[in-house]
PDB file of N, CA and C in Angstrom:
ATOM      1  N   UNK A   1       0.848  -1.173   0.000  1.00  0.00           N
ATOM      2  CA  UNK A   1       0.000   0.000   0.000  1.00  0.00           C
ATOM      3  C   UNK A   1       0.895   1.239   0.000  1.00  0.00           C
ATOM      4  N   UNK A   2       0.781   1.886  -1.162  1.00  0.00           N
ATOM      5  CA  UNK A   2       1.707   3.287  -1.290  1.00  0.00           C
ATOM      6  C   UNK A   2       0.411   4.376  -1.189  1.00  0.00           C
ATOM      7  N   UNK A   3       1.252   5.470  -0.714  1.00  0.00           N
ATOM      8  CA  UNK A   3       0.439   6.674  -0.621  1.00  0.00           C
ATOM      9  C   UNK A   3       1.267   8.120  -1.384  1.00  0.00           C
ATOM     10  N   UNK A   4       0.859   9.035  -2.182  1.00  0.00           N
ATOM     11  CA  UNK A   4       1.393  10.406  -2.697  1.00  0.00           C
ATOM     12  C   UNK A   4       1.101  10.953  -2.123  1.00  0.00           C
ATOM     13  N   UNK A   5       2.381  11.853  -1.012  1.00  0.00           N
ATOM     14  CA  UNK A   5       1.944  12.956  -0.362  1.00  0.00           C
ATOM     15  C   UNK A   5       2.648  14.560  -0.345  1.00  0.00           C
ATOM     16  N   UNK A   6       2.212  15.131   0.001  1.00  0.00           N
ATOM     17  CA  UNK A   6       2.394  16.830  -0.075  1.00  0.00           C
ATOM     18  C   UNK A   6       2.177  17.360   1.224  1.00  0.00           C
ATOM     19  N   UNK A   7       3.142  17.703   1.974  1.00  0.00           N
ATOM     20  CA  UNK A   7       3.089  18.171   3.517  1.00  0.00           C
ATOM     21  C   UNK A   7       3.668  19.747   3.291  1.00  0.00           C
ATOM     22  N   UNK A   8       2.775  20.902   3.689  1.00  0.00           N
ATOM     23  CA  UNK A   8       3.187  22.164   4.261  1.00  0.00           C
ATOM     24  C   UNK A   8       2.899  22.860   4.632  1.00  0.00           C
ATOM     25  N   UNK A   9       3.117  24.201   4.960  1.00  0.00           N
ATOM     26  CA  UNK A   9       2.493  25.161   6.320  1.00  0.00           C
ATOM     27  C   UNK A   9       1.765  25.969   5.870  1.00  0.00           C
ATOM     28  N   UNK A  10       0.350  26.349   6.279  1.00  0.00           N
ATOM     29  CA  UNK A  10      -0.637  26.918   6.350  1.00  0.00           C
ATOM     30  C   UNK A  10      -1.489  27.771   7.310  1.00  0.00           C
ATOM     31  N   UNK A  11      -1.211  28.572   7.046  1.00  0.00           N
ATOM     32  CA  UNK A  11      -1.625  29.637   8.383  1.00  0.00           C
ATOM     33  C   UNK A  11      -1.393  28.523  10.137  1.00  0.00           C
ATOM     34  N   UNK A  12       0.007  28.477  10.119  1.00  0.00           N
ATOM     35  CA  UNK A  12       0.277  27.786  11.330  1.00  0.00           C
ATOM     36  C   UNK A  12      -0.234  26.404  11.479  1.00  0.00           C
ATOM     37  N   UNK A  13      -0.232  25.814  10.502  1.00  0.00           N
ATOM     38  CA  UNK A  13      -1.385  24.284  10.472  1.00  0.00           C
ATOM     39  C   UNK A  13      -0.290  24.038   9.573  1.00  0.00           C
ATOM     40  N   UNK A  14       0.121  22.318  10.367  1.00  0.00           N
ATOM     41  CA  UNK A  14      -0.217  21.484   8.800  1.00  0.00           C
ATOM     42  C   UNK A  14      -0.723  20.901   8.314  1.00  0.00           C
ATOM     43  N   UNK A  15      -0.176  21.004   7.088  1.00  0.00           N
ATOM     44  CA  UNK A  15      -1.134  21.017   5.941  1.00  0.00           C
ATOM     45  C   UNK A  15      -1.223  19.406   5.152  1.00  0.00           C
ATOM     46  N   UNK A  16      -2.037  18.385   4.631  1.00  0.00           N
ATOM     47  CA  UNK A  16      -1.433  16.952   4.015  1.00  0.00           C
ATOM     48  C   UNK A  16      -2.186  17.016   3.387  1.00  0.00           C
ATOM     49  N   UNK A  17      -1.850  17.058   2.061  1.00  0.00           N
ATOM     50  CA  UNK A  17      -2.363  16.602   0.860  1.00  0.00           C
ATOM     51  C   UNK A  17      -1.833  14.891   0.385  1.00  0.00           C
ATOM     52  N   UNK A  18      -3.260  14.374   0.525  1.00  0.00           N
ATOM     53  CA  UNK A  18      -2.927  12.456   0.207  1.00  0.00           C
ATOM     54  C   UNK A  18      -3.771  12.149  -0.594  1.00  0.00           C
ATOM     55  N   UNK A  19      -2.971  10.903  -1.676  1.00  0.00           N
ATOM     56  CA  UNK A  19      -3.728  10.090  -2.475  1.00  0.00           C
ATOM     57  C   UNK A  19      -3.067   9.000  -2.497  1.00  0.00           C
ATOM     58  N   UNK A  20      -3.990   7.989  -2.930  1.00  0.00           N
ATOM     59  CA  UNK A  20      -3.939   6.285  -3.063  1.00  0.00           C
ATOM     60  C   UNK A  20      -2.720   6.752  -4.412  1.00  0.00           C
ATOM     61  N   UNK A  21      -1.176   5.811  -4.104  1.00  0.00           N
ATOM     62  CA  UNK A  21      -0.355   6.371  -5.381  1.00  0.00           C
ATOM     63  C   UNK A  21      -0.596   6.404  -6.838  1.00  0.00           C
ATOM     64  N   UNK A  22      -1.639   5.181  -7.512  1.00  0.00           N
ATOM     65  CA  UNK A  22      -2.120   5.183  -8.734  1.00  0.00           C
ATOM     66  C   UNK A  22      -2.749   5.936  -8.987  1.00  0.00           C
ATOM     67  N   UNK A  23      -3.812   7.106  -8.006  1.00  0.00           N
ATOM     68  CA  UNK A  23      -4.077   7.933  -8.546  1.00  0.00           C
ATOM     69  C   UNK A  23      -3.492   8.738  -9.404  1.00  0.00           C
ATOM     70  N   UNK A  24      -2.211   9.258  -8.983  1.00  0.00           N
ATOM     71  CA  UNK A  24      -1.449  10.302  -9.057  1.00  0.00           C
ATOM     72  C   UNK A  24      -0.962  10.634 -10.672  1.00  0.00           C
ATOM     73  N   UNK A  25      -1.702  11.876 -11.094  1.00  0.00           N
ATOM     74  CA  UNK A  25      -1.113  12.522 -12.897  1.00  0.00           C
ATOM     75  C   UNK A  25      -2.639  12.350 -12.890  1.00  0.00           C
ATOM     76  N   UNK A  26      -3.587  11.629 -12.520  1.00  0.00           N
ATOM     77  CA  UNK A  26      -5.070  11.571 -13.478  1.00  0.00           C
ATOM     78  C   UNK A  26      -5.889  12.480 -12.840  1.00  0.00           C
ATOM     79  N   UNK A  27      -6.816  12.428 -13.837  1.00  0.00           N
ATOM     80  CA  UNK A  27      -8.362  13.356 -13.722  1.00  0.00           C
ATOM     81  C   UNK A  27      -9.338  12.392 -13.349  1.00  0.00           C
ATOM     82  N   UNK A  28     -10.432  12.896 -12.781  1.00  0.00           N
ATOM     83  CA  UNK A  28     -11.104  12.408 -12.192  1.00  0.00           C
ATOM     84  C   UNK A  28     -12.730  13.068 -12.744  1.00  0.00           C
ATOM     85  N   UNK A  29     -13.215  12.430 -13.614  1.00  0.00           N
ATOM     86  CA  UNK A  29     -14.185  13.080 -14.410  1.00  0.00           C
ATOM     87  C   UNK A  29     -15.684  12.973 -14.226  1.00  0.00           C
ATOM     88  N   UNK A  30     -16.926  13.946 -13.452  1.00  0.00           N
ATOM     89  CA  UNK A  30     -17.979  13.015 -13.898  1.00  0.00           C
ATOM     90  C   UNK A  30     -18.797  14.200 -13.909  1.00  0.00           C
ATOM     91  N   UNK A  31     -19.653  14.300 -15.448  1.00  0.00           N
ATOM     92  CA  UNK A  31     -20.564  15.768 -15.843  1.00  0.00           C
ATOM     93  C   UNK A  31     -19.832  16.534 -16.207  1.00  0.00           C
ATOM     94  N   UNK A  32     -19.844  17.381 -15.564  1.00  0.00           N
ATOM     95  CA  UNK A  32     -18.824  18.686 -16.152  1.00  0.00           C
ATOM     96  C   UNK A  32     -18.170  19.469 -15.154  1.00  0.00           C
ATOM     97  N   UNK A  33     -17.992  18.247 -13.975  1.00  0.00           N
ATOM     98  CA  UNK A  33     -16.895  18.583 -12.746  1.00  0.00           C
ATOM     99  C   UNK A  33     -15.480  17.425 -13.266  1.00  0.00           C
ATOM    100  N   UNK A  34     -14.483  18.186 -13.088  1.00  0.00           N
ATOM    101  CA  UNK A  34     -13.289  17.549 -13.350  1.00  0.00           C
ATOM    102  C   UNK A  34     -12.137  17.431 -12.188  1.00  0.00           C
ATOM    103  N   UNK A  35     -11.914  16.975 -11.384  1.00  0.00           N
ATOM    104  CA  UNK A  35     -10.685  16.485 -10.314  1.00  0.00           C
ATOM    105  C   UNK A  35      -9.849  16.147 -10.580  1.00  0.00           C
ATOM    106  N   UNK A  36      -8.269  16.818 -10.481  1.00  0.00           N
ATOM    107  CA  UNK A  36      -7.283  16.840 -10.732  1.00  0.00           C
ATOM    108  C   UNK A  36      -5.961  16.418 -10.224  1.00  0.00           C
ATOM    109  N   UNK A  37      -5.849  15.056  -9.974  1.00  0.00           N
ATOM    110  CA  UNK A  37      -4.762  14.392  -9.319  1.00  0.00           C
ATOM    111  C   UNK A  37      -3.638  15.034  -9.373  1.00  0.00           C
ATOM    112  N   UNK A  38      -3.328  15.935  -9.616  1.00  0.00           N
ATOM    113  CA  UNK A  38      -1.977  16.666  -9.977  1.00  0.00           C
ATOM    114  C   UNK A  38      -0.823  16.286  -8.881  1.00  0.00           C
ATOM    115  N   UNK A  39       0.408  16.078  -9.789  1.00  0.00           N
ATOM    116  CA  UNK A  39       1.971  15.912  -8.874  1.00  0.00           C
ATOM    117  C   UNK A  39       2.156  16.654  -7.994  1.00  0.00           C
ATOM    118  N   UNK A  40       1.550  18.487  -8.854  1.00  0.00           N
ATOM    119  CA  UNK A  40       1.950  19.568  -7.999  1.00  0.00           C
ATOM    120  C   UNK A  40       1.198  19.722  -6.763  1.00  0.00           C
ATOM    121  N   UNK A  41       0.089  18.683  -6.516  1.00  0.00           N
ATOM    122  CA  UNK A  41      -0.482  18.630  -5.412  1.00  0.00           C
ATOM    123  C   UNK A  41      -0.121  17.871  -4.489  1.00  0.00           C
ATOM    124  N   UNK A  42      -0.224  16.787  -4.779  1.00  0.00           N
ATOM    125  CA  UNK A  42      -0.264  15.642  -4.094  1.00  0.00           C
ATOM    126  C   UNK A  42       1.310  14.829  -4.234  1.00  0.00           C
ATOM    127  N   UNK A  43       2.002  15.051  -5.425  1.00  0.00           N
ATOM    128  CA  UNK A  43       2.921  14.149  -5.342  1.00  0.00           C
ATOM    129  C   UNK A  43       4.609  14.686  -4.987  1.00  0.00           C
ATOM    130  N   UNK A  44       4.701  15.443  -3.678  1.00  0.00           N
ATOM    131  CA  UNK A  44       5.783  15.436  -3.313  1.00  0.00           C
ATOM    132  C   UNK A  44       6.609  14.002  -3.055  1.00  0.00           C
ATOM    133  N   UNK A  45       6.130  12.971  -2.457  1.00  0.00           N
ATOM    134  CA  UNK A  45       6.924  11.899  -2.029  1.00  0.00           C
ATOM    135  C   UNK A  45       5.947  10.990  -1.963  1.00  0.00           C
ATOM    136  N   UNK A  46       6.275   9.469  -2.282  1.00  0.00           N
ATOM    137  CA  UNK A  46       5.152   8.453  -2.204  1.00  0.00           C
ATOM    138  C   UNK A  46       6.271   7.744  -0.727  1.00  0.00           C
ATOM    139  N   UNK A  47       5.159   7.790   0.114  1.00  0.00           N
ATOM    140  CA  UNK A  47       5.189   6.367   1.651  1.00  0.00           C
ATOM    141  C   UNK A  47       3.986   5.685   1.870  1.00  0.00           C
ATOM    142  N   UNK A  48       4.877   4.751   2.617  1.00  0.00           N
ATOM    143  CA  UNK A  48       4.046   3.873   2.349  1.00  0.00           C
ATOM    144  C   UNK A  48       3.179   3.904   3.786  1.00  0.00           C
ATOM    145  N   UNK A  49       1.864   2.764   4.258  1.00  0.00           N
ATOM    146  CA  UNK A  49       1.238   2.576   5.449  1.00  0.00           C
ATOM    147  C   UNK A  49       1.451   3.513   6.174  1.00  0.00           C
ATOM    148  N   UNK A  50       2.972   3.112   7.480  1.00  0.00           N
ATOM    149  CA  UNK A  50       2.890   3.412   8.831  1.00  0.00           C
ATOM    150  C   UNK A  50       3.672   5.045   7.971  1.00  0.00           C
ATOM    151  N   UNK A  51       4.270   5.564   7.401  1.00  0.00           N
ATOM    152  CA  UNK A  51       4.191   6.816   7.555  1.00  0.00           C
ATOM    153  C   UNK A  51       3.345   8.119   7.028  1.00  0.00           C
ATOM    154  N   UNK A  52       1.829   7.036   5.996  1.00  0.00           N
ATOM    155  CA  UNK A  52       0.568   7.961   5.764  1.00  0.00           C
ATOM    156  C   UNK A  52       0.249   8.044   7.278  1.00  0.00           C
ATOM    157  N   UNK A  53       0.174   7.024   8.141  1.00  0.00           N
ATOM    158  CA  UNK A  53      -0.492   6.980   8.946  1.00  0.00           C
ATOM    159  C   UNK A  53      -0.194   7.816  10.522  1.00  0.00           C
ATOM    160  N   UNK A  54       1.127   8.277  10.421  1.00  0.00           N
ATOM    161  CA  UNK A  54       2.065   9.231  11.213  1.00  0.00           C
ATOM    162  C   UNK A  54       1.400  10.899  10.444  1.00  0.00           C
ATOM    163  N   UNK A  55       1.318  10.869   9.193  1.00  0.00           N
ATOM    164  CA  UNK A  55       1.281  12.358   8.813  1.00  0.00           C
ATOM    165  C   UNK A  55       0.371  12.074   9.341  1.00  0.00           C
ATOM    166  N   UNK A  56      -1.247  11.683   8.894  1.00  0.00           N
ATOM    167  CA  UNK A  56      -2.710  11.314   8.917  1.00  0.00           C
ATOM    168  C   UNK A  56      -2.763  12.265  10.771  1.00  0.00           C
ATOM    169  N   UNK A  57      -2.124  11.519  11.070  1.00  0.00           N
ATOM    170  CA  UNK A  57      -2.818  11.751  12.991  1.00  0.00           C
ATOM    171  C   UNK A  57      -2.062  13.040  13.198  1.00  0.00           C
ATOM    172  N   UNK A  58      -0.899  14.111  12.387  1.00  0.00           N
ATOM    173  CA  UNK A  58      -0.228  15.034  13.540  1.00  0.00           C
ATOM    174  C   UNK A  58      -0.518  16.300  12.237  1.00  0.00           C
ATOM    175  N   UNK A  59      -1.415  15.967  10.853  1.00  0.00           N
ATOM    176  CA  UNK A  59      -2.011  16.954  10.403  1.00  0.00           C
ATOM    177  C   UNK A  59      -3.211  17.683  10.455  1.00  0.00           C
ATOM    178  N   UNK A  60      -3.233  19.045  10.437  1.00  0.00           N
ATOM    179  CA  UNK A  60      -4.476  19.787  10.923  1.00  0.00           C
ATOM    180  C   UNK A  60      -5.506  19.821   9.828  1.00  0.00           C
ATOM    181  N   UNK A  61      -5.110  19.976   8.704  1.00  0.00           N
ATOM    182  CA  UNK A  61      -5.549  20.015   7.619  1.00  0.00           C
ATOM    183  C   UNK A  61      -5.633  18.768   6.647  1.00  0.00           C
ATOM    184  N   UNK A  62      -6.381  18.019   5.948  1.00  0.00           N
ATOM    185  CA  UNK A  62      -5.957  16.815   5.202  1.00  0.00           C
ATOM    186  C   UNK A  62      -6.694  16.887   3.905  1.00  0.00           C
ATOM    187  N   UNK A  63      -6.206  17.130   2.822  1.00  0.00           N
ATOM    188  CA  UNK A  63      -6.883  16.908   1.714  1.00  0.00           C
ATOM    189  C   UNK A  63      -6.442  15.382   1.146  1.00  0.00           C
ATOM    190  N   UNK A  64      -7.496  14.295   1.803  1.00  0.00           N
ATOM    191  CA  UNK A  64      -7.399  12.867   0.951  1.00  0.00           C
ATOM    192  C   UNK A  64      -8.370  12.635  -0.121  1.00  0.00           C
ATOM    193  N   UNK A  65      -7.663  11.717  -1.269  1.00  0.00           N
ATOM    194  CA  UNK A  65      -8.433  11.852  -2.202  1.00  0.00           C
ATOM    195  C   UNK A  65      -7.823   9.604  -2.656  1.00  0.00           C
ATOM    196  N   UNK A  66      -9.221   8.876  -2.841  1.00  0.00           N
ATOM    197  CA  UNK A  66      -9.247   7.590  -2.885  1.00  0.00           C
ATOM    198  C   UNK A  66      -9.199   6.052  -2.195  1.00  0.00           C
ATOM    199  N   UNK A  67      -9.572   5.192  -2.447  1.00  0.00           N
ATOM    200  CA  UNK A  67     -10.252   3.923  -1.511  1.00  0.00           C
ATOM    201  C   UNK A  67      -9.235   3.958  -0.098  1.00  0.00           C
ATOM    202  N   UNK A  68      -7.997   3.353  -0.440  1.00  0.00           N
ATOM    203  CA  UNK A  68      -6.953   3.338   0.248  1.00  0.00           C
ATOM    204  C   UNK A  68      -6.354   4.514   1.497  1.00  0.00           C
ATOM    205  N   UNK A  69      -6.613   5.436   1.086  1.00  0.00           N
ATOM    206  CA  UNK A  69      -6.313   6.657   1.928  1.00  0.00           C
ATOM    207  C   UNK A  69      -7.443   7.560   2.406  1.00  0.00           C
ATOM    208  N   UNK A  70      -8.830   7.236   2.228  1.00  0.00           N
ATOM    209  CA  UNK A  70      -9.653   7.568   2.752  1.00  0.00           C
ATOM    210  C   UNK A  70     -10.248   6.230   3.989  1.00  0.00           C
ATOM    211  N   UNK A  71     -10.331   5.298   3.543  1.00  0.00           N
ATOM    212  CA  UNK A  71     -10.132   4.109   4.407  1.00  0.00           C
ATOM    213  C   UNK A  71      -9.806   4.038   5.533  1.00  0.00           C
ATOM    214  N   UNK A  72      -8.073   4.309   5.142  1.00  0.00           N
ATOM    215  CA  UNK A  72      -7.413   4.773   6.490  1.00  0.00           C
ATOM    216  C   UNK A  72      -7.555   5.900   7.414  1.00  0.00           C
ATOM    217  N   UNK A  73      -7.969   7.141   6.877  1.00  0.00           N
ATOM    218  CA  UNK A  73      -8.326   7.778   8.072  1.00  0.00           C
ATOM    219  C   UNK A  73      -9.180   7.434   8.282  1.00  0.00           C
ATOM    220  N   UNK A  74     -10.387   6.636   7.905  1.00  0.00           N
ATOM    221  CA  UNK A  74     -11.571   6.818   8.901  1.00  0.00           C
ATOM    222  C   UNK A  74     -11.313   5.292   9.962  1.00  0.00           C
ATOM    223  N   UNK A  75     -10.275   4.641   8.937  1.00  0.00           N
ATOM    224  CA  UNK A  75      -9.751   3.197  10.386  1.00  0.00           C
ATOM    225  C   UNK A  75      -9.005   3.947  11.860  1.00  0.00           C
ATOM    226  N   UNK A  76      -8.217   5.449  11.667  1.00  0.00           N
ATOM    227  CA  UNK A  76      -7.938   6.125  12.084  1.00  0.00           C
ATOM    228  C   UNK A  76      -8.970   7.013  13.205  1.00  0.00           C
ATOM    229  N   UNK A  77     -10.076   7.389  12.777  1.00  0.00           N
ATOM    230  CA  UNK A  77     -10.911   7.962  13.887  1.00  0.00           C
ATOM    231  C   UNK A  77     -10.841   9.339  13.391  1.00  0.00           C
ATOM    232  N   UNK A  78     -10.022   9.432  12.316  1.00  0.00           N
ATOM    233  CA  UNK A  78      -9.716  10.932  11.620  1.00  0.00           C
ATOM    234  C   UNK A  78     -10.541  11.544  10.784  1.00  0.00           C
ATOM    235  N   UNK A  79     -11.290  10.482  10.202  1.00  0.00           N
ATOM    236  CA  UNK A  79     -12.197  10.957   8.742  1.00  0.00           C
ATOM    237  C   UNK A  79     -13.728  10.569   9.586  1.00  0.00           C
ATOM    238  N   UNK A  80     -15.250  10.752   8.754  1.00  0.00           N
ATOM    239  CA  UNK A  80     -16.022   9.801   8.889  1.00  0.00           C
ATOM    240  C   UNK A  80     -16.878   9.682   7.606  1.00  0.00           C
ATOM    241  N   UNK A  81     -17.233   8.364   7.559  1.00  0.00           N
ATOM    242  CA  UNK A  81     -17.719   8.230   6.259  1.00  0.00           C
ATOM    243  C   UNK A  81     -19.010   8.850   5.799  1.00  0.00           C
ATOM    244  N   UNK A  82     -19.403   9.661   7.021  1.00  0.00           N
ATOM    245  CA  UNK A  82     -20.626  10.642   6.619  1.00  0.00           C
ATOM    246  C   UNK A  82     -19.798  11.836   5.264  1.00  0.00           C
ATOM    247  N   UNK A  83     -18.645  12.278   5.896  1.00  0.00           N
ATOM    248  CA  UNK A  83     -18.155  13.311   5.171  1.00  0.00           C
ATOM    249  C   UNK A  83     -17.396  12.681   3.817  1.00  0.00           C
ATOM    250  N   UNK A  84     -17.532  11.708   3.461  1.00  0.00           N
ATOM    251  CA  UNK A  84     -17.173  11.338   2.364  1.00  0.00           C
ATOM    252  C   UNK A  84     -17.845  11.453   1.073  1.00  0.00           C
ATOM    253  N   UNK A  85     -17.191  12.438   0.202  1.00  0.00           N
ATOM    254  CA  UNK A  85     -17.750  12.546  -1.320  1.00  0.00           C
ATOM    255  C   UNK A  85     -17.317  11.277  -2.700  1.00  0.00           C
ATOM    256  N   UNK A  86     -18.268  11.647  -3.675  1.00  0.00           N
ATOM    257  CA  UNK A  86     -17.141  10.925  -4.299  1.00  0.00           C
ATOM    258  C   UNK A  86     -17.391  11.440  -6.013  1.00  0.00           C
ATOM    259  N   UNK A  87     -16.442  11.384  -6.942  1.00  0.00           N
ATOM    260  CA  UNK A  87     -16.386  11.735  -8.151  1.00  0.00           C
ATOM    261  C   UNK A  87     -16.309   9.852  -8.744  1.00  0.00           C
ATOM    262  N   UNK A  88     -17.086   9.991  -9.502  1.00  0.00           N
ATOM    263  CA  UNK A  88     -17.173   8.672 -10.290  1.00  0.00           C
ATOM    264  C   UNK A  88     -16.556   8.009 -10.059  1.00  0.00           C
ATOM    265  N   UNK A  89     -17.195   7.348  -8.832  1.00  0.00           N
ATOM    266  CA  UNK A  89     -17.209   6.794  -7.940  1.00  0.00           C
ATOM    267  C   UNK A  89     -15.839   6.529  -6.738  1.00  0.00           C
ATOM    268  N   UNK A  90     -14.945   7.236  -7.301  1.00  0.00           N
ATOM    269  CA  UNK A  90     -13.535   7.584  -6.365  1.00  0.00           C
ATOM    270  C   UNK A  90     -13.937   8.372  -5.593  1.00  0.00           C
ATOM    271  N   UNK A  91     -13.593   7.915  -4.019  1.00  0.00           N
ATOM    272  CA  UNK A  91     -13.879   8.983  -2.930  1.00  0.00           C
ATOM    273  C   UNK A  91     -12.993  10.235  -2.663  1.00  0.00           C
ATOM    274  N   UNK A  92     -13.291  11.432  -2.110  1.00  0.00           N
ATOM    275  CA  UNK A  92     -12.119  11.966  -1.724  1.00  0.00           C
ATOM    276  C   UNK A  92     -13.052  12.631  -0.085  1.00  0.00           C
ATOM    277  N   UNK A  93     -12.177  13.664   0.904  1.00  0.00           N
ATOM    278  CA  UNK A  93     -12.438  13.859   2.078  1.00  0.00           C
ATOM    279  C   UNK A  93     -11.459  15.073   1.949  1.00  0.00           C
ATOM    280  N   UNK A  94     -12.235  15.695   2.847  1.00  0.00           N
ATOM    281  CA  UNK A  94     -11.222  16.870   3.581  1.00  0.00           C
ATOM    282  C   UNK A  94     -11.458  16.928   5.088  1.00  0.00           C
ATOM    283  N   UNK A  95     -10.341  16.803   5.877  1.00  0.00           N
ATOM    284  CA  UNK A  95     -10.519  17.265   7.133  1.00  0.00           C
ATOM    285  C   UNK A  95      -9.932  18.507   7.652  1.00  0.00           C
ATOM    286  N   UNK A  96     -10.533  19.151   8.773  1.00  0.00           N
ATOM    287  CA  UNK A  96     -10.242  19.874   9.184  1.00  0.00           C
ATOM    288  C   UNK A  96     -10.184  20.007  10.687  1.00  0.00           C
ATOM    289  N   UNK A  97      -9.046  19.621  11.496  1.00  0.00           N
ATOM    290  CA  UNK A  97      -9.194  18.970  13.281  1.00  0.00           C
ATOM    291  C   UNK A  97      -8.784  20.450  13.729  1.00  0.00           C
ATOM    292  N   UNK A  98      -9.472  20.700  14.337  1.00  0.00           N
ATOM    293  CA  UNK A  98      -9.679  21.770  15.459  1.00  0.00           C
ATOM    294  C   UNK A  98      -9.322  21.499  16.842  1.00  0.00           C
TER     295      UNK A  98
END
């Protein structure tokens, strides 16, 4: 299990941008909304499990996007699957821990 991630600072927060790694370069298409897996987002560094799962718990902010990494935060206690969207038929989540 690999994960693409993007960690940085945001008005004193950090910040994690995550995706399941096969996402990563694609679009995400359904109607005439388009989602954009982009490198420049998401793909600073691919890790794997235990260190999605280290950013996951000590970020304030989380933009996850797919099965694998939305999964895990909510196995986490981080996400819940109420707040889960999804684009044809790929999930994505945003959290925001206060």
């Amino acid at each position: 299990m690999q994960f693409s991630v993007k960690v940085s600072n945001y008005q004193k927060n950090l910040m994690l941008n995550i995706c399941d790694s096969d996402l990563l370069g694609k679009d995400i298409i359904q109607d005439k909304l388009t989602m954009s897996i982009s490198k420049s987002y998401y793909g600073e560094k691919i890790v794997g499990k235990q260190e999605a799962e280290e950013l996951l718990k000590k970020s304030s902010i989380i933009n996850m996007v797919g099965d694998q990494t939305v999964s895990l935060s909510i196995e986490l206690g981080i996400g819940s699957e109420n707040g889960v969207k999804r684009i044809s038929g790929v999930p994505f989540l945003i959290v925001f821990k206060m």
